[in-house]
C-alpha atoms as a PDB file:
ATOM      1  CA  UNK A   1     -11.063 -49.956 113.179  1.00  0.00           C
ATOM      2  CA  UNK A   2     -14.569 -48.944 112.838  1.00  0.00           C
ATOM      3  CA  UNK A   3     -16.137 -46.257 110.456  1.00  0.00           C
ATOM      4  CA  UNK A   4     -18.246 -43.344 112.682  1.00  0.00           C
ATOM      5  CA  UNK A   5     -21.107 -40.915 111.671  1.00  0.00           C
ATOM      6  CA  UNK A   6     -17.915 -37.771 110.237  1.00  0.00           C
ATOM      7  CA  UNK A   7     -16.834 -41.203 107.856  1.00  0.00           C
ATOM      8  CA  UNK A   8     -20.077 -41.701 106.401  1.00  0.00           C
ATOM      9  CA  UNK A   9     -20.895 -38.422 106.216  1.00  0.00           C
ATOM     10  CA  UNK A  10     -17.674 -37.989 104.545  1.00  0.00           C
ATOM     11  CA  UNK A  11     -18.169 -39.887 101.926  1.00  0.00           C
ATOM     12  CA  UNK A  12     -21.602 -39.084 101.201  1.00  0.00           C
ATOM     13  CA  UNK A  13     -20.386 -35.503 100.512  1.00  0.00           C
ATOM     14  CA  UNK A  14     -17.519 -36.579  97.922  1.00  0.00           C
ATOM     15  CA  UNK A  15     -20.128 -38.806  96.533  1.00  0.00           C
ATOM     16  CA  UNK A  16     -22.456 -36.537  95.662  1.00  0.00           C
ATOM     17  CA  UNK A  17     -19.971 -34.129  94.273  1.00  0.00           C
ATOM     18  CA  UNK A  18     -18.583 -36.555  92.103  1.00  0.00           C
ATOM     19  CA  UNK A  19     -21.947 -37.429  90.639  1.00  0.00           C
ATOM     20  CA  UNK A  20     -22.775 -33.519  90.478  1.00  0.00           C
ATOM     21  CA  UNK A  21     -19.509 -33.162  88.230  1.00  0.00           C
ATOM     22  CA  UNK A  22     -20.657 -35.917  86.333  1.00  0.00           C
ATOM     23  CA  UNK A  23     -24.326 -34.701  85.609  1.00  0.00           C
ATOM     24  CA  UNK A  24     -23.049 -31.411  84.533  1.00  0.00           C
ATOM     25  CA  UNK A  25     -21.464 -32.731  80.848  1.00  0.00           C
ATOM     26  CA  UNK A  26     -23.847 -35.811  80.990  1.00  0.00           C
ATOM     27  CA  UNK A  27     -26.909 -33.082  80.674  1.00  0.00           C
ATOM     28  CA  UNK A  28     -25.053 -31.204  78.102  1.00  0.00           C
ATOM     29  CA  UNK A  29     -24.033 -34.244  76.043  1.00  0.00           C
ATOM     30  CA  UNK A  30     -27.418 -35.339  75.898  1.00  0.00           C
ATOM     31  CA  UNK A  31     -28.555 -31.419  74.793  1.00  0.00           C
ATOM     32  CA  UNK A  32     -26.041 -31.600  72.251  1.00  0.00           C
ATOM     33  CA  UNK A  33     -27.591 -35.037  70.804  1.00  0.00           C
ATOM     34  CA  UNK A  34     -30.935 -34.155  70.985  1.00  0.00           C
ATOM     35  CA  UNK A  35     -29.936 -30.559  68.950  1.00  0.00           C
ATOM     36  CA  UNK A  36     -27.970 -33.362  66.359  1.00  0.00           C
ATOM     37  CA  UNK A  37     -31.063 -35.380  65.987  1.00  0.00           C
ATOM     38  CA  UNK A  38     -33.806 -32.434  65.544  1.00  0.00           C
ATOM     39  CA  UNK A  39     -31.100 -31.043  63.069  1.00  0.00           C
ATOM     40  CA  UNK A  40     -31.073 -34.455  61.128  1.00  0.00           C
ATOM     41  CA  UNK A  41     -34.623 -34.962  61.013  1.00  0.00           C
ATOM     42  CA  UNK A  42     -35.145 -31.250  59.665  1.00  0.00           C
ATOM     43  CA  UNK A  43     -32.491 -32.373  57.042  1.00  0.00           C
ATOM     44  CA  UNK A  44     -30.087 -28.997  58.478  1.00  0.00           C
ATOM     45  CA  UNK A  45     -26.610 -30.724  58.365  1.00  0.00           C
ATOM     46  CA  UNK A  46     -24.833 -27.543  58.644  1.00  0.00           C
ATOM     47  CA  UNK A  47     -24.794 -28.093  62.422  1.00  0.00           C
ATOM     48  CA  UNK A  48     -24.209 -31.493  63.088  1.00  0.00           C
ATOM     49  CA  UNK A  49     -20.540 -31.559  62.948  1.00  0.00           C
ATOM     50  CA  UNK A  50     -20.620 -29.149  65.605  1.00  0.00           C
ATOM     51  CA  UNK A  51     -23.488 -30.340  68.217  1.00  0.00           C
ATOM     52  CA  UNK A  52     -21.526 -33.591  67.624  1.00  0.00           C
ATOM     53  CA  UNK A  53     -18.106 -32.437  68.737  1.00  0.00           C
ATOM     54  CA  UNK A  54     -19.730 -30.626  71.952  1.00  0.00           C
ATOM     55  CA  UNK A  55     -21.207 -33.712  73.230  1.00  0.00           C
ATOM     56  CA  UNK A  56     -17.768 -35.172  72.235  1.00  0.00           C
ATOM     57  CA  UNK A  57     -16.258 -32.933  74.517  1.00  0.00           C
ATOM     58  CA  UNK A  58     -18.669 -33.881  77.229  1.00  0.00           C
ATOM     59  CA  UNK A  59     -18.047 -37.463  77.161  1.00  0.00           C
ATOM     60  CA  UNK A  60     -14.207 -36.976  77.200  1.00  0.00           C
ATOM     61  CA  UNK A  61     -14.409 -34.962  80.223  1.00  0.00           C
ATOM     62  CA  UNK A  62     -16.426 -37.658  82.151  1.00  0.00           C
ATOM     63  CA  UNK A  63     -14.308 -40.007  80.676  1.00  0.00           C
ATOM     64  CA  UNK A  64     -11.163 -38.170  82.316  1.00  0.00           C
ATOM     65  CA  UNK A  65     -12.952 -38.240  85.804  1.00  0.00           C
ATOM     66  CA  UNK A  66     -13.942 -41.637  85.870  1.00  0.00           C
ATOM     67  CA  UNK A  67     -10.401 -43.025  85.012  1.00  0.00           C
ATOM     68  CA  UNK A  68      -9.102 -40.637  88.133  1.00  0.00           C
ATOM     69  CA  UNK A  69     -11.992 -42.312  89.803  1.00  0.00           C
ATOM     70  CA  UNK A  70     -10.593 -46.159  88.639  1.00  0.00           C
ATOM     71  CA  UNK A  71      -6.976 -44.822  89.583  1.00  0.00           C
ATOM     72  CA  UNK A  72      -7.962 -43.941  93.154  1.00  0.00           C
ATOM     73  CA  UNK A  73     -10.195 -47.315  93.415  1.00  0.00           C
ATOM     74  CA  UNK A  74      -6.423 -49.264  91.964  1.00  0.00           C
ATOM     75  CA  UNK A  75      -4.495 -47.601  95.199  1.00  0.00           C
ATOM     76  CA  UNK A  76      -7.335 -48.285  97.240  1.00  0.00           C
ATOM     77  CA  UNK A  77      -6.960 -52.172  96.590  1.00  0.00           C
ATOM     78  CA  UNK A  78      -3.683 -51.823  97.298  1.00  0.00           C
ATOM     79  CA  UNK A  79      -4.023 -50.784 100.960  1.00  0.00           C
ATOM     80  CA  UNK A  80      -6.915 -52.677 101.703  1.00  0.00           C
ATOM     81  CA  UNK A  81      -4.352 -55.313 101.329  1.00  0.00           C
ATOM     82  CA  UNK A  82      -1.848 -54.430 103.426  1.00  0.00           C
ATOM     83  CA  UNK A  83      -4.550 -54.889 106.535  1.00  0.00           C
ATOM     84  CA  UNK A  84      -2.340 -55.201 109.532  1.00  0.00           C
ATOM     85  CA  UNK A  85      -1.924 -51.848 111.421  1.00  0.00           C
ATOM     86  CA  UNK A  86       1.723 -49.886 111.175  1.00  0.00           C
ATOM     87  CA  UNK A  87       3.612 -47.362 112.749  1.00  0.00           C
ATOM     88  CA  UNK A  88       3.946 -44.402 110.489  1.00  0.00           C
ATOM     89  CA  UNK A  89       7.567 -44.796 109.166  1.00  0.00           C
ATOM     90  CA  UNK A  90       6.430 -48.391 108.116  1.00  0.00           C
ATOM     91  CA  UNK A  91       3.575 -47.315 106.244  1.00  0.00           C
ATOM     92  CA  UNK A  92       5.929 -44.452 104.670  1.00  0.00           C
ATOM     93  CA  UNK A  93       8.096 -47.154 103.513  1.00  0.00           C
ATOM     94  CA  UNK A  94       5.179 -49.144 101.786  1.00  0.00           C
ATOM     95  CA  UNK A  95       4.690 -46.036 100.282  1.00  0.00           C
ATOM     96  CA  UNK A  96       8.075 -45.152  98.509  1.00  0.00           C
ATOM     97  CA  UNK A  97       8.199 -48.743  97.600  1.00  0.00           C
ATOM     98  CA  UNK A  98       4.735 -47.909  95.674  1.00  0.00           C
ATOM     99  CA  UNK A  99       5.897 -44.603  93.992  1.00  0.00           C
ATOM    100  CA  UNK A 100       9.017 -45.704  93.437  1.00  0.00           C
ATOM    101  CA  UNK A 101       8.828 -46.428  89.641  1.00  0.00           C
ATOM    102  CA  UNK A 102       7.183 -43.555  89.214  1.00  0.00           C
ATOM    103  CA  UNK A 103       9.884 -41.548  90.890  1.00  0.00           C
ATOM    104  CA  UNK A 104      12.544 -43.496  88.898  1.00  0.00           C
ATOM    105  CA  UNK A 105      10.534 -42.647  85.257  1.00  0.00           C
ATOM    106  CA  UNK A 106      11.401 -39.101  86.461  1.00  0.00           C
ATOM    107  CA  UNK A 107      15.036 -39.807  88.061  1.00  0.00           C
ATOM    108  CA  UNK A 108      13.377 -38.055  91.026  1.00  0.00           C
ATOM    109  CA  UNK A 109      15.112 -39.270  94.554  1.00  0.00           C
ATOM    110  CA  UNK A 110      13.740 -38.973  97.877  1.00  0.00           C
ATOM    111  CA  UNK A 111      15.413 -37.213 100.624  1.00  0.00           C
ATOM    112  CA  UNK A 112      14.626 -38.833 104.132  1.00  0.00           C
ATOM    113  CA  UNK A 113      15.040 -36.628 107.225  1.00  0.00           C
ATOM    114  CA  UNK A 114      13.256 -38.933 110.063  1.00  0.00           C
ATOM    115  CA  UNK A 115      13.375 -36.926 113.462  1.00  0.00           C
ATOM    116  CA  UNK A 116      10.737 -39.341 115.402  1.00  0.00           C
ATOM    117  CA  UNK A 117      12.518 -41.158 118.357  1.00  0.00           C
ATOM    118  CA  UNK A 118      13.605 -44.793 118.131  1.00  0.00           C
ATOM    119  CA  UNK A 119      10.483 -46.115 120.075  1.00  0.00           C
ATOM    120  CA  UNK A 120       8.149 -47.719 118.002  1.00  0.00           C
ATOM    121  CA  UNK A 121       5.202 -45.482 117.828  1.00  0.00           C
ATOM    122  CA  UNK A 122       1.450 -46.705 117.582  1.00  0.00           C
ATOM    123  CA  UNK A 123      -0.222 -48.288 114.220  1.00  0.00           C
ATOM    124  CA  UNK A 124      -1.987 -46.642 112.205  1.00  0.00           C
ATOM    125  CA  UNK A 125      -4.480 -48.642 110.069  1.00  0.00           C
ATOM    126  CA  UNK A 126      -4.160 -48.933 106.037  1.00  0.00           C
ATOM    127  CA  UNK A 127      -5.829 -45.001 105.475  1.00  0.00           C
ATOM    128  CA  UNK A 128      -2.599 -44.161 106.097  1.00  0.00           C
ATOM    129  CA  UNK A 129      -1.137 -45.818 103.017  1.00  0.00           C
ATOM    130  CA  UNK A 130      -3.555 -43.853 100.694  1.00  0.00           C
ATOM    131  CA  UNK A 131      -2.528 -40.649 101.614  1.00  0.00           C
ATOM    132  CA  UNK A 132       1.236 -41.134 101.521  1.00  0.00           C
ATOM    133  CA  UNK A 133       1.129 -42.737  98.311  1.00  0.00           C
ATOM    134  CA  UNK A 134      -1.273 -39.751  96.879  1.00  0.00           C
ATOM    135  CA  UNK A 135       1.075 -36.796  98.879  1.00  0.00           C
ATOM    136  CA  UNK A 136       4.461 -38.548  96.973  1.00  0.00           C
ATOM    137  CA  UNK A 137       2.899 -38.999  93.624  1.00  0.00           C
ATOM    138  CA  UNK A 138       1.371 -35.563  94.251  1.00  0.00           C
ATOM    139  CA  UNK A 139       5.214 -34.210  94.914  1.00  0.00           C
ATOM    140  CA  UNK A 140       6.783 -36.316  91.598  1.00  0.00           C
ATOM    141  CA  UNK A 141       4.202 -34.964  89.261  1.00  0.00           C
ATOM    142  CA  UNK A 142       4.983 -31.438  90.454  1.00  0.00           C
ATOM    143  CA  UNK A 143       8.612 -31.425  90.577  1.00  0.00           C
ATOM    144  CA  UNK A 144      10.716 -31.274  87.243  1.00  0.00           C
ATOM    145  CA  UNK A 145      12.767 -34.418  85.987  1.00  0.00           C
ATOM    146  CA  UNK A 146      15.775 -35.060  88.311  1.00  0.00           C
ATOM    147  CA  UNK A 147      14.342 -33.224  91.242  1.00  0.00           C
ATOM    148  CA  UNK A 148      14.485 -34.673  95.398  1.00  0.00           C
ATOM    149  CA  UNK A 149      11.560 -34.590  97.168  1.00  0.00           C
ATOM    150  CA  UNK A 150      12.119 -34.084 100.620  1.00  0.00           C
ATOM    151  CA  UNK A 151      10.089 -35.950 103.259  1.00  0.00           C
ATOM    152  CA  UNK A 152      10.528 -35.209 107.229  1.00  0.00           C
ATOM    153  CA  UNK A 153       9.163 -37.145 109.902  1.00  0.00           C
ATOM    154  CA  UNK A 154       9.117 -35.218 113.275  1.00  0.00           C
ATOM    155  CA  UNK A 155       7.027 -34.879 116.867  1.00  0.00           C
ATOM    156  CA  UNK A 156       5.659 -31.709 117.094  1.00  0.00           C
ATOM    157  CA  UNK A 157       4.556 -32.755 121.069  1.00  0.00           C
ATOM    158  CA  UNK A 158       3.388 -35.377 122.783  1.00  0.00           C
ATOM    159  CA  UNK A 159       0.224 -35.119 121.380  1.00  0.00           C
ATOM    160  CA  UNK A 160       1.020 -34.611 117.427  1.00  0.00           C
ATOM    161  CA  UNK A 161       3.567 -36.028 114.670  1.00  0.00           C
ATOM    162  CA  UNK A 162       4.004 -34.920 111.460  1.00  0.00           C
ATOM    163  CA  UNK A 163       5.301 -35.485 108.127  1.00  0.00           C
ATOM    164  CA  UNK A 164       5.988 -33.139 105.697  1.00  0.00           C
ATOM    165  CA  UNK A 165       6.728 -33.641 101.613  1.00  0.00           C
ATOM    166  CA  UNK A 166       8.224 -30.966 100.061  1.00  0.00           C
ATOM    167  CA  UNK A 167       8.283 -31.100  96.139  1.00  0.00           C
ATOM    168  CA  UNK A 168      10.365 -28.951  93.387  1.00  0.00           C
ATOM    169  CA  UNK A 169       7.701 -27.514  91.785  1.00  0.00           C
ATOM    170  CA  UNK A 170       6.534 -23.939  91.111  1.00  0.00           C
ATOM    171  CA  UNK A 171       4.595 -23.574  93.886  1.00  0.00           C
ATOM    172  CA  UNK A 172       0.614 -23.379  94.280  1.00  0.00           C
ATOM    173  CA  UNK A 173      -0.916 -20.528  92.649  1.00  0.00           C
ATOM    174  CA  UNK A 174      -1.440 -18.624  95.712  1.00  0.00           C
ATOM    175  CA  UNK A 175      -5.677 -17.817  94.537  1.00  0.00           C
ATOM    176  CA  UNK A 176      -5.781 -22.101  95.116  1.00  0.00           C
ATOM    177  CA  UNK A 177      -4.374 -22.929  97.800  1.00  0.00           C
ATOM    178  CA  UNK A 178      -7.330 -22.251 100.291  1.00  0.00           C
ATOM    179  CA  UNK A 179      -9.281 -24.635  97.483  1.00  0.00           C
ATOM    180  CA  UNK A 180      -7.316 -27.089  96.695  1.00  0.00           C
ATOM    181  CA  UNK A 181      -8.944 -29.673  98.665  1.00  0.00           C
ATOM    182  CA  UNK A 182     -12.371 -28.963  97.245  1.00  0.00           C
ATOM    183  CA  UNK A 183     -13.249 -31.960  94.556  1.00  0.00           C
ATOM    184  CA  UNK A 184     -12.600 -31.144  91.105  1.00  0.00           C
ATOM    185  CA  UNK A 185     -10.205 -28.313  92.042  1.00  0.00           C
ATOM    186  CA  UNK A 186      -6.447 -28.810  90.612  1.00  0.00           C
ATOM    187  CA  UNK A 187      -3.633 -26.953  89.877  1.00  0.00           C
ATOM    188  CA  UNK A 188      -2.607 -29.767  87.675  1.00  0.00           C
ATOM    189  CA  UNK A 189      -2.712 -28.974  84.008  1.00  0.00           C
ATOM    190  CA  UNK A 190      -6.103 -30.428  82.008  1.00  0.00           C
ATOM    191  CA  UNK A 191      -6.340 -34.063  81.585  1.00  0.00           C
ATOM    192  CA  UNK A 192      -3.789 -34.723  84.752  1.00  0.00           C
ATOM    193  CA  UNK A 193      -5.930 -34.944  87.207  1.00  0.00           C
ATOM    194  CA  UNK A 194      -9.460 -33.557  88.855  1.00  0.00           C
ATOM    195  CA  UNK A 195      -8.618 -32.762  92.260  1.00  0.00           C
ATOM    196  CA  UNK A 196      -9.919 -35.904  93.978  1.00  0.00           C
ATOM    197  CA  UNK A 197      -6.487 -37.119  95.698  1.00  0.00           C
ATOM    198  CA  UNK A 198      -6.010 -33.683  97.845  1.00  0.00           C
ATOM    199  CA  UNK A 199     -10.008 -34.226  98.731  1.00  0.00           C
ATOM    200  CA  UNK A 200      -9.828 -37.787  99.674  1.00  0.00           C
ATOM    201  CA  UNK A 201      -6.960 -37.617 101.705  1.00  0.00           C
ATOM    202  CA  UNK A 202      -7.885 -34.778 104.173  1.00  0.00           C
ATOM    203  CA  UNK A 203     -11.061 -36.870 104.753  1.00  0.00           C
ATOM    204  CA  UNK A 204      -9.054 -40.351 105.596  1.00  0.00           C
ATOM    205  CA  UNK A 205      -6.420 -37.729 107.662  1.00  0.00           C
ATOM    206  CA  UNK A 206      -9.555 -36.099 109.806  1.00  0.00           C
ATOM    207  CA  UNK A 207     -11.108 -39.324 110.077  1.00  0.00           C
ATOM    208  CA  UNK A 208      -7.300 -40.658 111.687  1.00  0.00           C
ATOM    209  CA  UNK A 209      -7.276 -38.124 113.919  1.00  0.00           C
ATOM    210  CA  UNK A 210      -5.262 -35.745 112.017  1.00  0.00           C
ATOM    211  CA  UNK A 211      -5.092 -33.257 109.574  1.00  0.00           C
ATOM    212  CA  UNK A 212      -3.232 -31.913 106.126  1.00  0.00           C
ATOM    213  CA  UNK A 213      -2.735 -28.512 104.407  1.00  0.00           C
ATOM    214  CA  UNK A 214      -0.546 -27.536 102.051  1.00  0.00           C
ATOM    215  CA  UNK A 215       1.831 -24.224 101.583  1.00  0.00           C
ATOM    216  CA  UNK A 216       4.033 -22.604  99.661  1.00  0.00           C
ATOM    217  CA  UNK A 217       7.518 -22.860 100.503  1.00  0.00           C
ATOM    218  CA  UNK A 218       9.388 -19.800 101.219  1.00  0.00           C
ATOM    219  CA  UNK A 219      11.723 -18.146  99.038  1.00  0.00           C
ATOM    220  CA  UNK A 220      14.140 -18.954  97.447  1.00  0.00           C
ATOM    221  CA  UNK A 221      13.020 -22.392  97.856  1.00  0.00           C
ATOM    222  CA  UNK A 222      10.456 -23.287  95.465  1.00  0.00           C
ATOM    223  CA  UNK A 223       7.924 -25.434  94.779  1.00  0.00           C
ATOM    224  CA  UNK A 224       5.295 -26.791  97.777  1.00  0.00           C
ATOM    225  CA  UNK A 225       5.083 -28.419 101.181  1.00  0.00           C
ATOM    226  CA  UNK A 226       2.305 -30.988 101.963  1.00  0.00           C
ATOM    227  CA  UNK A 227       2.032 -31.377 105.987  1.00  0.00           C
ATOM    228  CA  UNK A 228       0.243 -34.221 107.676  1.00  0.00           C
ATOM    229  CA  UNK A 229      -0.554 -33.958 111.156  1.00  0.00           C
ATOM    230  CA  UNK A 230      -1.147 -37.064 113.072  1.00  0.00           C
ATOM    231  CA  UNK A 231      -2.101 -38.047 116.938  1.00  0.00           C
ATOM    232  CA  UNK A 232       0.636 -39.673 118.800  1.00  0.00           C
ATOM    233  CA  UNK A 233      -1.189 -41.624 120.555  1.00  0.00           C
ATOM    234  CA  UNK A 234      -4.656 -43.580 119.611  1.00  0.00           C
ATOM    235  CA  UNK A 235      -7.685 -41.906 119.194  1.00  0.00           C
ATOM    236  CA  UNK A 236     -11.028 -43.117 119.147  1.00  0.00           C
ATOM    237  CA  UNK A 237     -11.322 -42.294 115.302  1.00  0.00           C
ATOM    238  CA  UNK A 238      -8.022 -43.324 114.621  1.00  0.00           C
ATOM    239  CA  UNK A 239      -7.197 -46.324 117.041  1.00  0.00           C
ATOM    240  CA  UNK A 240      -6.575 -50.113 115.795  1.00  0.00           C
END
């Protein structure tokens, strides 16, 4: 597999809007220090406490995204290491073997509904692995204790297949869900999570060929449905 121009460029974009949300607190933390140390020198303590706990509150929050950051790069080792190329229900089954703990902290169970015929079907390299593993730990953190996520493997023609993981939640406010794979956009509550996951994985889906969205399920279902479109057969982004 080689990288192309769309990978690079890729990447360049989440790069620089990861250091862009990181320069936003980092100039206000500084601010904040610099009003602390003018205060101190003028011998006005009365402010300090405050200017202090802003710049706190700046470092936390860059804090927060650089351990999402350190979490992503931790999966990322992981499926750099599983280098041989897979069909697609292989790689899903490295990936419930990942999330499994996690899934089994929340006595969540996975529902398997695989509609692909019985001949194998190409391999896809490790990118694969990174999104499945984000989509079911995506669906586990949305869905309440006890839940089953359901996951469904199907052709949609000779040209496409898709999988689909549908999770218990209460659904995607319906203002996000045209944004949710924008960096730094979440639906999680604060401190779970920046929105990197959706962002990364719609790049390493595009750059296999492929796509993902995300919807709403419809009533009375609840909660939401993660689709990932992939090419049937090799493509020159997405080939071995």
């Amino acid at each position: 597999m080689q990288s192309t121009p769309d990978d690079f460029s890729s990447t360049a974009k989440l790069a620089a809007k990861v250091a862009h949300e990181l320069n936003n607190p980092l100039d206000a933390v500084l601010r904040f220090i610099s009003l602390a140390q003018h205060k101190a020198r003028a011998g006005q303590f009365g402010d300090l406490e405050r200017h202090l706990s802003d710049a706190q509150f700046g470092l936390q929050r860059m804090a927060e995204i650089l351990r999402e950051l350190m979490e992503i790069g931790r999966e990322a080792n992981t499926v750099l290491s599983q280098s041989r190329p897979l069909p697609l229900r292989e790689w899903l089954q490295h990936a419930l073997d990942i999330t499994r703990p996690i899934a089994d902290a929340k006595h969540s169970a996975f529902q398997i509904n695989d509609e692909l015929p019985s001949a194998k079907q190409f391999p896809f390299d490790p990118r694969l692995l990174q999104i499945l593993v984000n989509l079911l730990r995506n669906a586990i953190d949305a869905s309440p204790t006890g839940a089953a996520i359901d996951i469904r493997l199907s052709r949609v023609s000779e040209a496409q297949l898709s999988l689909t993981v549908a999770d218990a939640g209460p659904g995607i406010p319906p203002q996000l869900l045209s944004t949710l794979f924008t960096p730094f956009i979440t639906s999680k509550p604060k401190g779970e999570g920046h929105g990197l996951g959706l962002a990364i994985s719609r790049e390493l889906a595009r750059s296999l060929g492929g796509d993902l969205s995300l919807s709403n399920n419809m009533a009375p279902a609840n909660g939401c449905t993660a689709t990932l479109l992939l090419p049937a057969q090799p493509t020159s982004a997405g080939a071995a």
